[in-house]
C-alpha atoms as a PDB file:
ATOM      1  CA  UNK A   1     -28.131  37.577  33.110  1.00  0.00           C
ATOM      2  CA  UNK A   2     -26.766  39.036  29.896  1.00  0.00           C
ATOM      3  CA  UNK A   3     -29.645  40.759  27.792  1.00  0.00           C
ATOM      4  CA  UNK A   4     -28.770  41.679  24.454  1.00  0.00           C
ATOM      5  CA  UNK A   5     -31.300  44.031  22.266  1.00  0.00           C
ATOM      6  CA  UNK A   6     -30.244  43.552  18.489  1.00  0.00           C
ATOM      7  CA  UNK A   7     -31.895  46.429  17.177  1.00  0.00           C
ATOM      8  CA  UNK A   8     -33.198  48.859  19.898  1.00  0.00           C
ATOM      9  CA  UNK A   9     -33.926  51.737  17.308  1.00  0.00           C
ATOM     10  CA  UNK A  10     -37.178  49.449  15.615  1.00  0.00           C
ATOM     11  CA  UNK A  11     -39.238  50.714  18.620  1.00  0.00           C
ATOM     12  CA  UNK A  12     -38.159  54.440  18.008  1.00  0.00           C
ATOM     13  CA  UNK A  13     -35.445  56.514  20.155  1.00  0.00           C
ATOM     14  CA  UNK A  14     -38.248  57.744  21.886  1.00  0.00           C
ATOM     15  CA  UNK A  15     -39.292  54.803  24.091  1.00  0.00           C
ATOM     16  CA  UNK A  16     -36.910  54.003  26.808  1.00  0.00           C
ATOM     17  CA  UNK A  17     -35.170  50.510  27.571  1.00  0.00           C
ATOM     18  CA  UNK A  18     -34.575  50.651  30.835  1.00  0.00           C
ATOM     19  CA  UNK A  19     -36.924  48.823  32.746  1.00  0.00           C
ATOM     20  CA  UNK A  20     -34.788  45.845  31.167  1.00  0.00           C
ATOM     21  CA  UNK A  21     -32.242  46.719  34.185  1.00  0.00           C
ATOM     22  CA  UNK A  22     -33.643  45.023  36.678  1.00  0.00           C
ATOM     23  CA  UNK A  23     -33.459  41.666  35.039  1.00  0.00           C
ATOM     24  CA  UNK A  24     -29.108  41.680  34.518  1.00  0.00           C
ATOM     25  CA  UNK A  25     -26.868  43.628  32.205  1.00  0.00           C
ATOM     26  CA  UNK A  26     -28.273  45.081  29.370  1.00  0.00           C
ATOM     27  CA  UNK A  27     -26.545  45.778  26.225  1.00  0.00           C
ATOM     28  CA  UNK A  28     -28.296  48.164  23.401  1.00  0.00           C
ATOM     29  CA  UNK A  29     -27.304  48.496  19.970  1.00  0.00           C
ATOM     30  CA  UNK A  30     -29.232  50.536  17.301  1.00  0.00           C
ATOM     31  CA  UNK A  31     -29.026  48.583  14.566  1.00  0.00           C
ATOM     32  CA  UNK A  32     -27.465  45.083  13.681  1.00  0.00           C
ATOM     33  CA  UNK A  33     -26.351  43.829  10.542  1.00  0.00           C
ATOM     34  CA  UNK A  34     -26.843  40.051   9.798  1.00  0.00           C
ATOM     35  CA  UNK A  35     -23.115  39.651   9.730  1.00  0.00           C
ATOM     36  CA  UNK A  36     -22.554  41.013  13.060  1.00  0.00           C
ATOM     37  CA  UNK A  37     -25.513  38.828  15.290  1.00  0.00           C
ATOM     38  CA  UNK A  38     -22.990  35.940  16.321  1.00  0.00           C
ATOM     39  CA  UNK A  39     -20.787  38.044  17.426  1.00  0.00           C
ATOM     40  CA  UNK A  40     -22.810  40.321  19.426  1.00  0.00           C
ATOM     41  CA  UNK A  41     -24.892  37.247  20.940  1.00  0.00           C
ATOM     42  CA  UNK A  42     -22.137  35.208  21.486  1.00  0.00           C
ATOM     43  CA  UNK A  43     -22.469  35.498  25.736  1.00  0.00           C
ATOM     44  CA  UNK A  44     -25.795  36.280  26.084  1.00  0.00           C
ATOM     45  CA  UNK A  45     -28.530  34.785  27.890  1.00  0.00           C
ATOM     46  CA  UNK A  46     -31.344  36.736  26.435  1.00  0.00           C
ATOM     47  CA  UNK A  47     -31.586  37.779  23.062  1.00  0.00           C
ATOM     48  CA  UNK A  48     -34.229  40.713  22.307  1.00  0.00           C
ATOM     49  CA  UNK A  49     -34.415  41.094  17.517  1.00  0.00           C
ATOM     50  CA  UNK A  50     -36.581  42.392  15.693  1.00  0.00           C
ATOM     51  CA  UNK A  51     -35.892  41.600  12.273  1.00  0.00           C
ATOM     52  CA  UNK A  52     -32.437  40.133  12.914  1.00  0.00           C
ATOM     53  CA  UNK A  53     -32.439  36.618  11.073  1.00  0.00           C
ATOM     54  CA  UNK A  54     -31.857  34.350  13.862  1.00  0.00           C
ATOM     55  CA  UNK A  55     -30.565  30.493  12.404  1.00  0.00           C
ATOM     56  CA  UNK A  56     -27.992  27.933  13.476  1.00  0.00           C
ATOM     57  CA  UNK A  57     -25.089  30.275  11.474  1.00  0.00           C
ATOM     58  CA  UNK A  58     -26.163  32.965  13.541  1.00  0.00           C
ATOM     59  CA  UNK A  59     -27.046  31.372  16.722  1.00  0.00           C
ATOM     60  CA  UNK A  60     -24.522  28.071  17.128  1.00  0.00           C
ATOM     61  CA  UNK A  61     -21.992  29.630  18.747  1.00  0.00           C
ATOM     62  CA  UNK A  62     -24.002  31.752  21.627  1.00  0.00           C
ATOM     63  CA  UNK A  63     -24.210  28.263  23.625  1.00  0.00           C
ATOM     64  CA  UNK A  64     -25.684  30.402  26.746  1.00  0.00           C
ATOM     65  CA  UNK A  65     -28.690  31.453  25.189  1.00  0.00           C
ATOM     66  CA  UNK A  66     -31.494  30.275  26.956  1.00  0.00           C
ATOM     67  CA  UNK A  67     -34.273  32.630  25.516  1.00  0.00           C
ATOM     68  CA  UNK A  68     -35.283  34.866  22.491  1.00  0.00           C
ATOM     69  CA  UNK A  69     -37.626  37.522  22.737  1.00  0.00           C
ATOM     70  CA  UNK A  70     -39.000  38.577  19.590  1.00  0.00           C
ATOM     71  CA  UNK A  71     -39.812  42.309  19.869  1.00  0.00           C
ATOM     72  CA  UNK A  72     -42.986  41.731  17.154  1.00  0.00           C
ATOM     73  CA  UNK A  73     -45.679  39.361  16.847  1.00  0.00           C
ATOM     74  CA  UNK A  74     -44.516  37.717  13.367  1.00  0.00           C
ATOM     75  CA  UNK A  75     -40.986  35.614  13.948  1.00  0.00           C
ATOM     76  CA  UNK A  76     -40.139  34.784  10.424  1.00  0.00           C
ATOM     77  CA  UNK A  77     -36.530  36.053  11.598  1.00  0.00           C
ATOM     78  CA  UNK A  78     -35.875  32.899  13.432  1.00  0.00           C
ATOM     79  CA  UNK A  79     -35.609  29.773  12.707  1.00  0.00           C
ATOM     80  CA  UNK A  80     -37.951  28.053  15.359  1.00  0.00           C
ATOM     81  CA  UNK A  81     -36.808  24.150  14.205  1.00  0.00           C
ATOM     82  CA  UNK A  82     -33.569  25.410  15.432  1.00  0.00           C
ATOM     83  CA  UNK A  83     -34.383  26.785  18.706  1.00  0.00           C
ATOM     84  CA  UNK A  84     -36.506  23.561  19.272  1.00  0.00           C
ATOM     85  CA  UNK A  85     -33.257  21.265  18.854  1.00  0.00           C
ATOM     86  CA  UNK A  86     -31.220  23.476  21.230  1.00  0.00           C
ATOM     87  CA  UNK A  87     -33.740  24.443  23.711  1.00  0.00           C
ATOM     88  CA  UNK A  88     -34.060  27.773  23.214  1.00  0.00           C
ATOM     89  CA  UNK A  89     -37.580  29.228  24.166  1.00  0.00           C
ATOM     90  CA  UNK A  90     -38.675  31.822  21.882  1.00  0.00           C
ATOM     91  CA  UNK A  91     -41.686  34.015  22.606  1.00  0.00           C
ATOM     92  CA  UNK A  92     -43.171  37.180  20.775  1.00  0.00           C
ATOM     93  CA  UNK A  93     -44.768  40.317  21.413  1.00  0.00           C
ATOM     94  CA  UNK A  94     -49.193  39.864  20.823  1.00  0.00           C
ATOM     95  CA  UNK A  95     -51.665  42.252  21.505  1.00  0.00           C
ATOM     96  CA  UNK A  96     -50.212  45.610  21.920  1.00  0.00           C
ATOM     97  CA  UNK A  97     -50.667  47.278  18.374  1.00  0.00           C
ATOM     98  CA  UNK A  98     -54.165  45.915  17.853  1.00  0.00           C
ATOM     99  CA  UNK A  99     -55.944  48.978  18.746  1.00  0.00           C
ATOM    100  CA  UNK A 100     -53.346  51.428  16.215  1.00  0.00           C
ATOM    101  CA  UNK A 101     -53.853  48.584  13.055  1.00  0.00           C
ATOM    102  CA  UNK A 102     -57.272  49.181  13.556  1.00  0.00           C
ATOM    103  CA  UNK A 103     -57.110  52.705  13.780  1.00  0.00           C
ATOM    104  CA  UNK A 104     -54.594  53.817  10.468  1.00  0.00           C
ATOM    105  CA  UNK A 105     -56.425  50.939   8.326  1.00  0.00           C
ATOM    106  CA  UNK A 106     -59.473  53.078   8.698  1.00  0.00           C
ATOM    107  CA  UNK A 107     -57.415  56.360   8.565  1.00  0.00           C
ATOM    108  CA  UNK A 108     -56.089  54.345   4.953  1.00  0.00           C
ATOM    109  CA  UNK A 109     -59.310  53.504   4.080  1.00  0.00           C
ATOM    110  CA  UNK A 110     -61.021  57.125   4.571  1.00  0.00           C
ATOM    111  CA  UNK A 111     -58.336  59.090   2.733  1.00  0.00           C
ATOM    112  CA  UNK A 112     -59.028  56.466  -0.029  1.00  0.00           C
ATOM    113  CA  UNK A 113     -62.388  56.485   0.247  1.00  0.00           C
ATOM    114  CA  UNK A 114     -63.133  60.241   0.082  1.00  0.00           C
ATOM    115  CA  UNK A 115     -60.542  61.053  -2.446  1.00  0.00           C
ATOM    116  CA  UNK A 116     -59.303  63.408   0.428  1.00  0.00           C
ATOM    117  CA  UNK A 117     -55.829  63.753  -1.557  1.00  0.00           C
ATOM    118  CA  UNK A 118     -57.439  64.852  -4.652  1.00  0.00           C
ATOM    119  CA  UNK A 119     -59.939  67.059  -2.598  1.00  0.00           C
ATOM    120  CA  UNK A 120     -57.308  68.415  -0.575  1.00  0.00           C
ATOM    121  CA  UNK A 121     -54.730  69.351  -3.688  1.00  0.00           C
ATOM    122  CA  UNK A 122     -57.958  70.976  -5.184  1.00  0.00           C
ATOM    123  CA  UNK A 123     -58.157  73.491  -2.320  1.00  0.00           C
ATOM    124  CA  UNK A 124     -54.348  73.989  -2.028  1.00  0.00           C
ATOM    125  CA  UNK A 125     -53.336  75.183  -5.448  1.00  0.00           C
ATOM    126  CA  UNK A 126     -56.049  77.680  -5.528  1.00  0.00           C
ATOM    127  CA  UNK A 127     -58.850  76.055  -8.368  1.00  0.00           C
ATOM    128  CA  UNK A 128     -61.610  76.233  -5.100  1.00  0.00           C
ATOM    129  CA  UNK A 129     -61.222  79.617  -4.321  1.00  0.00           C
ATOM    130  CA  UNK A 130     -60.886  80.493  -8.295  1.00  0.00           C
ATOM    131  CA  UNK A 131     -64.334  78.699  -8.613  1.00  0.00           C
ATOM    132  CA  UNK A 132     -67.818  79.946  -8.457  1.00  0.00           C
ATOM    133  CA  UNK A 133     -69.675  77.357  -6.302  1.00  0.00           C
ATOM    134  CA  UNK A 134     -69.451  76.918  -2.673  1.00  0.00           C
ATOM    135  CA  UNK A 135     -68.756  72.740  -3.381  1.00  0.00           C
ATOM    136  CA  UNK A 136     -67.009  70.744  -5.943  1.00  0.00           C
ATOM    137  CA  UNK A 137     -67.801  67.329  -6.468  1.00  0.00           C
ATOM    138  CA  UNK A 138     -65.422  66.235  -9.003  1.00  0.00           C
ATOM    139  CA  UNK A 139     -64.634  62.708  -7.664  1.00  0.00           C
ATOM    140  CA  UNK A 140     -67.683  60.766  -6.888  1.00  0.00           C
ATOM    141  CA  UNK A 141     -67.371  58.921  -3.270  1.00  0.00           C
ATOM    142  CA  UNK A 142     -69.692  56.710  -1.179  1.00  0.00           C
ATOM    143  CA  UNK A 143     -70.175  55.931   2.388  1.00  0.00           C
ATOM    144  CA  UNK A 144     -69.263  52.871   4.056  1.00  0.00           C
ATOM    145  CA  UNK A 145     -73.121  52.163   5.379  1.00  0.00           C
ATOM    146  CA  UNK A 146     -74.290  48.769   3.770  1.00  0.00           C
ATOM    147  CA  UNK A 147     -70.930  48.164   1.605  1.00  0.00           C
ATOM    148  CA  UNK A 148     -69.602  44.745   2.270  1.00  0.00           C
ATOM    149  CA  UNK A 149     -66.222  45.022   3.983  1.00  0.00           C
ATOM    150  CA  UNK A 150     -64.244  41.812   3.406  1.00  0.00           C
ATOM    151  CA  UNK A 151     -61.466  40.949   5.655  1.00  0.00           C
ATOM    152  CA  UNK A 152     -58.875  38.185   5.443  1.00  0.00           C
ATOM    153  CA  UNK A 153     -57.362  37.142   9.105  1.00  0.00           C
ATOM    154  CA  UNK A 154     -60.060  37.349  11.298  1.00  0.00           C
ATOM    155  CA  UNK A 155     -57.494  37.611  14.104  1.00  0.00           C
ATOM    156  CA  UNK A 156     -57.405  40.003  17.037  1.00  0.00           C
ATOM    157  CA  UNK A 157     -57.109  42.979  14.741  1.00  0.00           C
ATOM    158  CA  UNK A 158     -59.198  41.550  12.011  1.00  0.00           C
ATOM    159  CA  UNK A 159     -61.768  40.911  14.871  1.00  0.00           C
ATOM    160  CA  UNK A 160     -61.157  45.110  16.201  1.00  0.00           C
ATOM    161  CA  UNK A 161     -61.421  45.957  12.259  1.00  0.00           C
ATOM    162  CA  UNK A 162     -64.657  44.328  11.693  1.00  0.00           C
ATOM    163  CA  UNK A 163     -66.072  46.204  14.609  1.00  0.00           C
ATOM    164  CA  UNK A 164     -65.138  49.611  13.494  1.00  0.00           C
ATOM    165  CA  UNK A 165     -66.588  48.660   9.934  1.00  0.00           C
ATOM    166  CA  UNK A 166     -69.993  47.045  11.740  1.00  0.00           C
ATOM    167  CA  UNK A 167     -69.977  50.465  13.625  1.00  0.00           C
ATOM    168  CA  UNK A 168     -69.404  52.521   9.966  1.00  0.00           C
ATOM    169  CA  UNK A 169     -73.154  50.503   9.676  1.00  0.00           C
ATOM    170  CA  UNK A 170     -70.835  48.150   6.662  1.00  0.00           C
ATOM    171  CA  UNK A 171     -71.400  44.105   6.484  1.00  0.00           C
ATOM    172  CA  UNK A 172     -68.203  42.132   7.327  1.00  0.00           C
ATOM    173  CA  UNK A 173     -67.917  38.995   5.908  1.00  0.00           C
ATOM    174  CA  UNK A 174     -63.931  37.191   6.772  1.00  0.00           C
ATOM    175  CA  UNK A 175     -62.047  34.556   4.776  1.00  0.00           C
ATOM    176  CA  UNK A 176     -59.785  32.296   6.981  1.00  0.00           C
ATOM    177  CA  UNK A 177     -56.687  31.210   4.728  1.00  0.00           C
ATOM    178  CA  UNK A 178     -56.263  28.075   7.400  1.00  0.00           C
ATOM    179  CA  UNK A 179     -59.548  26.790   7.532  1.00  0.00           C
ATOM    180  CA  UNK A 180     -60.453  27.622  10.582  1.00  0.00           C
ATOM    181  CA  UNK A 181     -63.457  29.485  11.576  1.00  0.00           C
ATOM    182  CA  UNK A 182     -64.091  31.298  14.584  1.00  0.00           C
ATOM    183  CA  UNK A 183     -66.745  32.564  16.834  1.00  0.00           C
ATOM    184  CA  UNK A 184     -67.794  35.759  15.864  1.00  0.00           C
ATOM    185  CA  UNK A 185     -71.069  37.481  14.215  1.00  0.00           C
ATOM    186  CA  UNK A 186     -69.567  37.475  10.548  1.00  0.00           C
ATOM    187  CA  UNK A 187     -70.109  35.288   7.770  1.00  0.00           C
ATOM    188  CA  UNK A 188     -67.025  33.091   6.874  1.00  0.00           C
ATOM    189  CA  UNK A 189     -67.077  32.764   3.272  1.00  0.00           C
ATOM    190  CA  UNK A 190     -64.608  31.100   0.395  1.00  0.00           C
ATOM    191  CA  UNK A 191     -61.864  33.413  -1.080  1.00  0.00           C
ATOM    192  CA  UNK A 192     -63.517  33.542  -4.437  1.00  0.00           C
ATOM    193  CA  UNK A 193     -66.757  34.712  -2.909  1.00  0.00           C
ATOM    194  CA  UNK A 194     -64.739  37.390  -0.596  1.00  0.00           C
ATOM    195  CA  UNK A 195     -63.390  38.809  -4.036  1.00  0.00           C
ATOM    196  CA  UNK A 196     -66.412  39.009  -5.672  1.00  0.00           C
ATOM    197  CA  UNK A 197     -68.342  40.773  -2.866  1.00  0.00           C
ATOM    198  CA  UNK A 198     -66.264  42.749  -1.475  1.00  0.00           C
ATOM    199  CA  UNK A 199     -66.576  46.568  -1.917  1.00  0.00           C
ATOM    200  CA  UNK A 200     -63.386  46.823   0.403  1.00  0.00           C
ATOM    201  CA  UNK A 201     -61.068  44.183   1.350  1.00  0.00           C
ATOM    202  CA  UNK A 202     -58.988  44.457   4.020  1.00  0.00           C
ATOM    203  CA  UNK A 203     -55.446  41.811   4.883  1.00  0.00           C
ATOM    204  CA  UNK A 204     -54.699  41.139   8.648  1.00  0.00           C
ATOM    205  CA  UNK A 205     -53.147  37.461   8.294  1.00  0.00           C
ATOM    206  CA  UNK A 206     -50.189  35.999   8.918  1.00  0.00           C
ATOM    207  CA  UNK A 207     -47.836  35.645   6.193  1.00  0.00           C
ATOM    208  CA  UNK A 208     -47.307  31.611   5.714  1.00  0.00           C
ATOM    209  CA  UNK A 209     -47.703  28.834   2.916  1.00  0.00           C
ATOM    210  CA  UNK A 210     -51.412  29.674   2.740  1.00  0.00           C
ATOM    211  CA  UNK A 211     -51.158  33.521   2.005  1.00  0.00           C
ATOM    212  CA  UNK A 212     -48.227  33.767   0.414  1.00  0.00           C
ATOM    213  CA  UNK A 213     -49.145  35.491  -3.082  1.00  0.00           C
ATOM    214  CA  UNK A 214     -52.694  35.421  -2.308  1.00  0.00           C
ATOM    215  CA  UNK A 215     -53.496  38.572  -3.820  1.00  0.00           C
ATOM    216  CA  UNK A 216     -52.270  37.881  -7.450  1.00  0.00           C
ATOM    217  CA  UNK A 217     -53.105  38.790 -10.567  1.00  0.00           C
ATOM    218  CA  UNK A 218     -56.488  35.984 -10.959  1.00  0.00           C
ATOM    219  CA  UNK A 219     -57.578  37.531  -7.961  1.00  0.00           C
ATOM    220  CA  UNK A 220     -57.536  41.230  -8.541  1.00  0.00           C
ATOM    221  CA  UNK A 221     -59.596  39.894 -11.960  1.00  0.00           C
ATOM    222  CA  UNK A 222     -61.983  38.861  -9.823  1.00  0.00           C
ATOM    223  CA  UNK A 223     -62.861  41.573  -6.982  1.00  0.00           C
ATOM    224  CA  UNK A 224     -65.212  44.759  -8.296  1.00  0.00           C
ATOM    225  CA  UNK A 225     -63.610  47.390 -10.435  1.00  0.00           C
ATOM    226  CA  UNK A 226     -64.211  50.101  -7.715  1.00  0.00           C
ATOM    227  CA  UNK A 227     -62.976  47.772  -4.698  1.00  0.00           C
ATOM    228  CA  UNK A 228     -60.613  48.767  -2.425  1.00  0.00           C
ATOM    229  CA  UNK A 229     -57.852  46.474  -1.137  1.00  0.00           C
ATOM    230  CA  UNK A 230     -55.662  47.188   2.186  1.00  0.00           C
ATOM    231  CA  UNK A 231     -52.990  45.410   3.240  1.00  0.00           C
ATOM    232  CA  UNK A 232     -52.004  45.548   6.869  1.00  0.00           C
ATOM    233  CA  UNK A 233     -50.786  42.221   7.603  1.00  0.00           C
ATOM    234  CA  UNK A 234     -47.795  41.069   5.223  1.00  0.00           C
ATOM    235  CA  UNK A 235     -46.235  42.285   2.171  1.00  0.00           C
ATOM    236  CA  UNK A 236     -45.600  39.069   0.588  1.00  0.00           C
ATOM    237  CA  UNK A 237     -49.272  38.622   0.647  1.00  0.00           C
ATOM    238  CA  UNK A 238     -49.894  40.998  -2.374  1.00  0.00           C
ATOM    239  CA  UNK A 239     -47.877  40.464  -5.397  1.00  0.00           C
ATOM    240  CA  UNK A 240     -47.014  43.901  -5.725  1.00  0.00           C
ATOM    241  CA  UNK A 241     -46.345  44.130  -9.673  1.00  0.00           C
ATOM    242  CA  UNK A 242     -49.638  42.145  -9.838  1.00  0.00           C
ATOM    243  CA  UNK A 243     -51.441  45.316  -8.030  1.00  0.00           C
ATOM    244  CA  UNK A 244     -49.859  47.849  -9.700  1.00  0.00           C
ATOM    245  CA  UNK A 245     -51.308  45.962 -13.396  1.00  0.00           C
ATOM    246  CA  UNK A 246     -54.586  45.465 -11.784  1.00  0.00           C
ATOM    247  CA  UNK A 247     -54.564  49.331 -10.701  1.00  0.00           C
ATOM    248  CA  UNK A 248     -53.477  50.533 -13.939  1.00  0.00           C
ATOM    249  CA  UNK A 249     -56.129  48.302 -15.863  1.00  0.00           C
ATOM    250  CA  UNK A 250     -58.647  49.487 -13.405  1.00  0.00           C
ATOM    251  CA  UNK A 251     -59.454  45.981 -12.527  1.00  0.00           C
ATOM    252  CA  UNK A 252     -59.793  47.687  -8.869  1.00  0.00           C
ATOM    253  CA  UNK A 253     -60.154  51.216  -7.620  1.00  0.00           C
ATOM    254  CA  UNK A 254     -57.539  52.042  -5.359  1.00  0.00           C
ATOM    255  CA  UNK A 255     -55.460  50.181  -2.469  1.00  0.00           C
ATOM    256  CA  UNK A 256     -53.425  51.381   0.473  1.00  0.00           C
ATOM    257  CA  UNK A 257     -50.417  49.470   1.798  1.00  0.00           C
ATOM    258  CA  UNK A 258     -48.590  49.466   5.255  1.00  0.00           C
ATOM    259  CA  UNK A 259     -46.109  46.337   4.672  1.00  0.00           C
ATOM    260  CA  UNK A 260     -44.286  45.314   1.390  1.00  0.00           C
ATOM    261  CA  UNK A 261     -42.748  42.452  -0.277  1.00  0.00           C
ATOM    262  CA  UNK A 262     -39.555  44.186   0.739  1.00  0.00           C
ATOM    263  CA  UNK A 263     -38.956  46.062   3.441  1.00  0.00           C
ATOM    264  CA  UNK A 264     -37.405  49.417   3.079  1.00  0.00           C
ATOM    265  CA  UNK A 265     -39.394  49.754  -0.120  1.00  0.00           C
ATOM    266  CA  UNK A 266     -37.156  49.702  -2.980  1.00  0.00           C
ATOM    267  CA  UNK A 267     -36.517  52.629  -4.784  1.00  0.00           C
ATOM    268  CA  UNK A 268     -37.252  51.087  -7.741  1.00  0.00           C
ATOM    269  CA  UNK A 269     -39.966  49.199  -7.067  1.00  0.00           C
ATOM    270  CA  UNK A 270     -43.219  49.276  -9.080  1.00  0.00           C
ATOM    271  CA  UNK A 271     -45.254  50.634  -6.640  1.00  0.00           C
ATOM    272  CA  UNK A 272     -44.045  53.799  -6.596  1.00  0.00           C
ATOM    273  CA  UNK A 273     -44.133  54.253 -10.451  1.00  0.00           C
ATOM    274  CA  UNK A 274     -47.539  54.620 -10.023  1.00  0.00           C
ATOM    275  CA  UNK A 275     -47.400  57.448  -7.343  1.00  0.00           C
ATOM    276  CA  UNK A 276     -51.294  58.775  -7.316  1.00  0.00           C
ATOM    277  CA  UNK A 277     -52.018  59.203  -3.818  1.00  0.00           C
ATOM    278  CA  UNK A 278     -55.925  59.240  -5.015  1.00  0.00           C
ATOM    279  CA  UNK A 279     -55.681  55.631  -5.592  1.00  0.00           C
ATOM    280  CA  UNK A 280     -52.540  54.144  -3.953  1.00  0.00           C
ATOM    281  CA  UNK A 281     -51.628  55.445  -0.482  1.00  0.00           C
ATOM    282  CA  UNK A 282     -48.327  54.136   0.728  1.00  0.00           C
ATOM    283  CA  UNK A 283     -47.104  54.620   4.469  1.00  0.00           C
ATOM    284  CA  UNK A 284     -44.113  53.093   5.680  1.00  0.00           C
ATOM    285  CA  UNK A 285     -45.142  50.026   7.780  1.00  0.00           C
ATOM    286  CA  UNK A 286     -46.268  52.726  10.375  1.00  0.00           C
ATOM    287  CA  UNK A 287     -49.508  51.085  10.843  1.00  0.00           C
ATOM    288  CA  UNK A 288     -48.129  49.320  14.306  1.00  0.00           C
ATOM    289  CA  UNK A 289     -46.591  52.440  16.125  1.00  0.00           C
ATOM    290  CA  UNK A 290     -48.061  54.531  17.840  1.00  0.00           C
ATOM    291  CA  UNK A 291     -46.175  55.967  21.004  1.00  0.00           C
ATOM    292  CA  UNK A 292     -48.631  53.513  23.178  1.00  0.00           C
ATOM    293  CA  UNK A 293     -48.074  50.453  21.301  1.00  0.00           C
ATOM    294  CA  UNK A 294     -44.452  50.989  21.623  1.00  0.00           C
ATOM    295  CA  UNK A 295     -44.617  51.670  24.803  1.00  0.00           C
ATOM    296  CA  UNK A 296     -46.495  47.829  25.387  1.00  0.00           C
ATOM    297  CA  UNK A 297     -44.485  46.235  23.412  1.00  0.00           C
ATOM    298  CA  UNK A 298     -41.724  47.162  25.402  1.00  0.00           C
ATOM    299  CA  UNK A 299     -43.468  46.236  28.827  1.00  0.00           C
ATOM    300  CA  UNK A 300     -44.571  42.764  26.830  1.00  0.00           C
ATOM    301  CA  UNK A 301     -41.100  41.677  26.755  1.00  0.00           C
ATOM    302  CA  UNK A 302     -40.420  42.597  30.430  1.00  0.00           C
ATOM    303  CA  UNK A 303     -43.237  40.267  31.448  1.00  0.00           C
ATOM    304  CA  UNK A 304     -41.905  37.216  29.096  1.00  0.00           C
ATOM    305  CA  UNK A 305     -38.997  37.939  30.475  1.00  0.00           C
ATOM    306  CA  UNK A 306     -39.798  38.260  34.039  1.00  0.00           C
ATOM    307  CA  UNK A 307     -42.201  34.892  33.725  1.00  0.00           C
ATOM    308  CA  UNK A 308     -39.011  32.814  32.402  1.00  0.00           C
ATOM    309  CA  UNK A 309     -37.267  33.741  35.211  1.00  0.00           C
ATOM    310  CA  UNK A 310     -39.932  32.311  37.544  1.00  0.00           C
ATOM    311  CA  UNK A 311     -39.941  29.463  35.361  1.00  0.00           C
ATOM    312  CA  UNK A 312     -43.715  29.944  34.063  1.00  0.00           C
ATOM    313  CA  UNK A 313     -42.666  30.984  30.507  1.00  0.00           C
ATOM    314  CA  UNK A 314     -45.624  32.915  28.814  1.00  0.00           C
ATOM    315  CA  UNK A 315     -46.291  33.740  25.162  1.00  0.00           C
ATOM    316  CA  UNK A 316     -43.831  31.049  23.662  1.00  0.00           C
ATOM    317  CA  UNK A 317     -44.490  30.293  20.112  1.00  0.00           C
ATOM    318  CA  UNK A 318     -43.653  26.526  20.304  1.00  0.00           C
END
C-alpha cells in the first residue's frame, strides 16, 4: 500500500508518523499546495489531508485511491459526492480533541471573564505597586454561578462544555441549528431565546447551510450588552465584521475566537483592528492541540486505517 500524508506538519513536528509503517510505504510531505495534490496522489492508495481541497480536478487522475483519511473531524476539504461516484471511502478523525476544546474555551472564557489582561497589564507596568491599597478593582467582573451559559452544538464537546459550566454552578441551556434534540439535562431552546438569555454563549457546531452566518449583525442586537460570545466550532459561523460593529457599539461585552472566516487570519482583517485583549481574545485555532490530542488523532487514523484493511471500515462519513 502507498500512504500519502498531504500535510504532515498540521499535527506539529513534534508528533511522530511512524506507526503508519506497518501498513505499506509511507510518504510525508510538510505542506501541500492545492496545485501540487494530483500530482503527489497520483499512485497512492491512501490519502491522509488535512485541509488539502480534495475534488474530481484534484483527485481524477489518482485511479488507485481506495481511501481518504481526513486527519480532522470537519471534511469540508473534500468533495464527498465525488468520492461516492468513484468509491472512495472517506473517514475522519472524532473524539480526540474533545477534552482540550473544552478545556481552552474555559481558559477563553476566564481570561475574558476576569479582565485578567487588563488586571495583569495593571500589575506589570508598575500602577499596583505605585498605589496605596492592597486591591484594585477597576474592572467590575462576576462569577459564573447562576449565569445562563448558552451553547450552540450540543455535540460531544458542547456536551463536555456544558458540564464544566454545570460544575462552575452556571445553567446551560443549547440551541440545535438542525433540529434535533438530544438526551441530555439542558433545556433546548429557539435561537432567539438563546440570544436573549444568554450571559455567555458559546459555538461548538458544525459549519453547514444552517450555521453559516449565524452570528450576524440581528443577532448580536439581540444577546445582552455584557454577553460574552466564543466561538470554537467554525469561523464562518460569526460574521466577523458583524462582531467587530457589535463590539465597538457595545451591543456585547467581549468575545474570544479560536477559528476564523479565513484561516491564517488576514493581516488585514477587521478583527485585529480592534486589538483589546480585555474584550477580544484571539488564539490561533489552537483550541484542538494539545500534545495528547495530537497524539490520538494520529493513532485515530491508524485504526481507520487498520479496520479498512480488514474490510470493517470504521468512522466513514458516508
Amino acid at each position: 500500500m502507498k500512504i500519502v500524508v498531504l500535510e504532515a506538519s498540521s499535527v506539529g513536528r513534534d508528533i511522530s508518523w511512524a506507526s503508519l509503517s506497518r501498513f505499506g510505504e509511507v510518504t510525508l510531505y510538510d505542506v501541500t499546495p492545492d496545485e501540487l495534490v494530483a500530482e503527489r496522489i497520483e499512485d497512492a492508495d491512501i490519502v491522509i489531508p488535512n485541509k488539502c481541497i480534495l475534488n474530481e480536478a484534484s483527485l481524477k487522475n489518482a485511479e488507485k485511491l481506495q481511501i481518504i483519511c481526513e486527519a480532522a473531524t470537519g471534511y469540508n476539504n473534500i468533495d464527498v459526492e465525488y468520492c461516492k461516484a468513484r468509491g472512495i471511502l472517506v473517514t475522519n478523525a472524532k473524539g480526540y480533541s474533545t477534552e482540550v476544546v473544552a478545556q481552552h474555551t474555559f481558559a477563553m472564557l476566564l481570561s475574558l471573564y476576569e479582565h485578567l489582561d487588563y488586571y495583569t497589564t495593571y500589575v506589570e507596568d508598575g500602577d499596583y505597586s505605585a498605589g496605596a491599597s492592597f486591591c484594585h478593582l477597576g474592572r467590575p467582573f462576576h462569577e459564573l454561578t447562576n449565569q445562563c451559559y448558552g451553547i450552540i452544538g450540543m455535540g460531544n464537546i458542547g456536551r463536555r462544555v456544558a458540564g464544566i459550566a454545570t460544575a462552575f454552578g452556571a445553567n446551560v441551556i443549547y440551541y440545535s441549528a438542525s433540529g434535533n434534540t438530544y438526551d441530555v439535562p439542558y433545556e433546548c431552546v429557539s435561537f432567539e431565546e438563546l440570544l436573549e438569555r444568554s450571559d455567555v454563549i458559546s459555538i461548538h457546531a458544525p459549519l453547514n447551510e444552517n450555521t453559516k452566518g449565524l452570528m450576524n449583525a440581528a443577532a448580536f442586537s439581540k444577546m445582552k450588552r455584557s454577553a460574552v460570545l466564543l466561538n470554537l466550532g467554525r469561523g464562518p459561523i460569526v460574521v466577523e465584521q458583524d462582531l467587530v460593529r457589535a463590539l465597538e457599539n457595545c451591543e456585547i461585552a467581549a468575545a474570544g475566537l479560536d477559528v476564523y472566516e479565513q484561516e491564517p487570519l488576514p493581516i488585514d482583517s477587521p478583527l485585529r483592528g480592534m486589538m483589546d485583549r480585555d474584550r477580544l481574545l484571539l488564539t490561533p485555532h489552537i483550541a484542538w492541540g494539545s500534545v495528547e490530542a495530537r497524539t490520538r488523532l494520529v493513532e485515530d487514523i491508524c485504526h481507520s486505517i487498520e479496520a479498512f484493511l480488514k474490510g470493517t471500515p470504521r468512522s466513514l462519513v458516508f
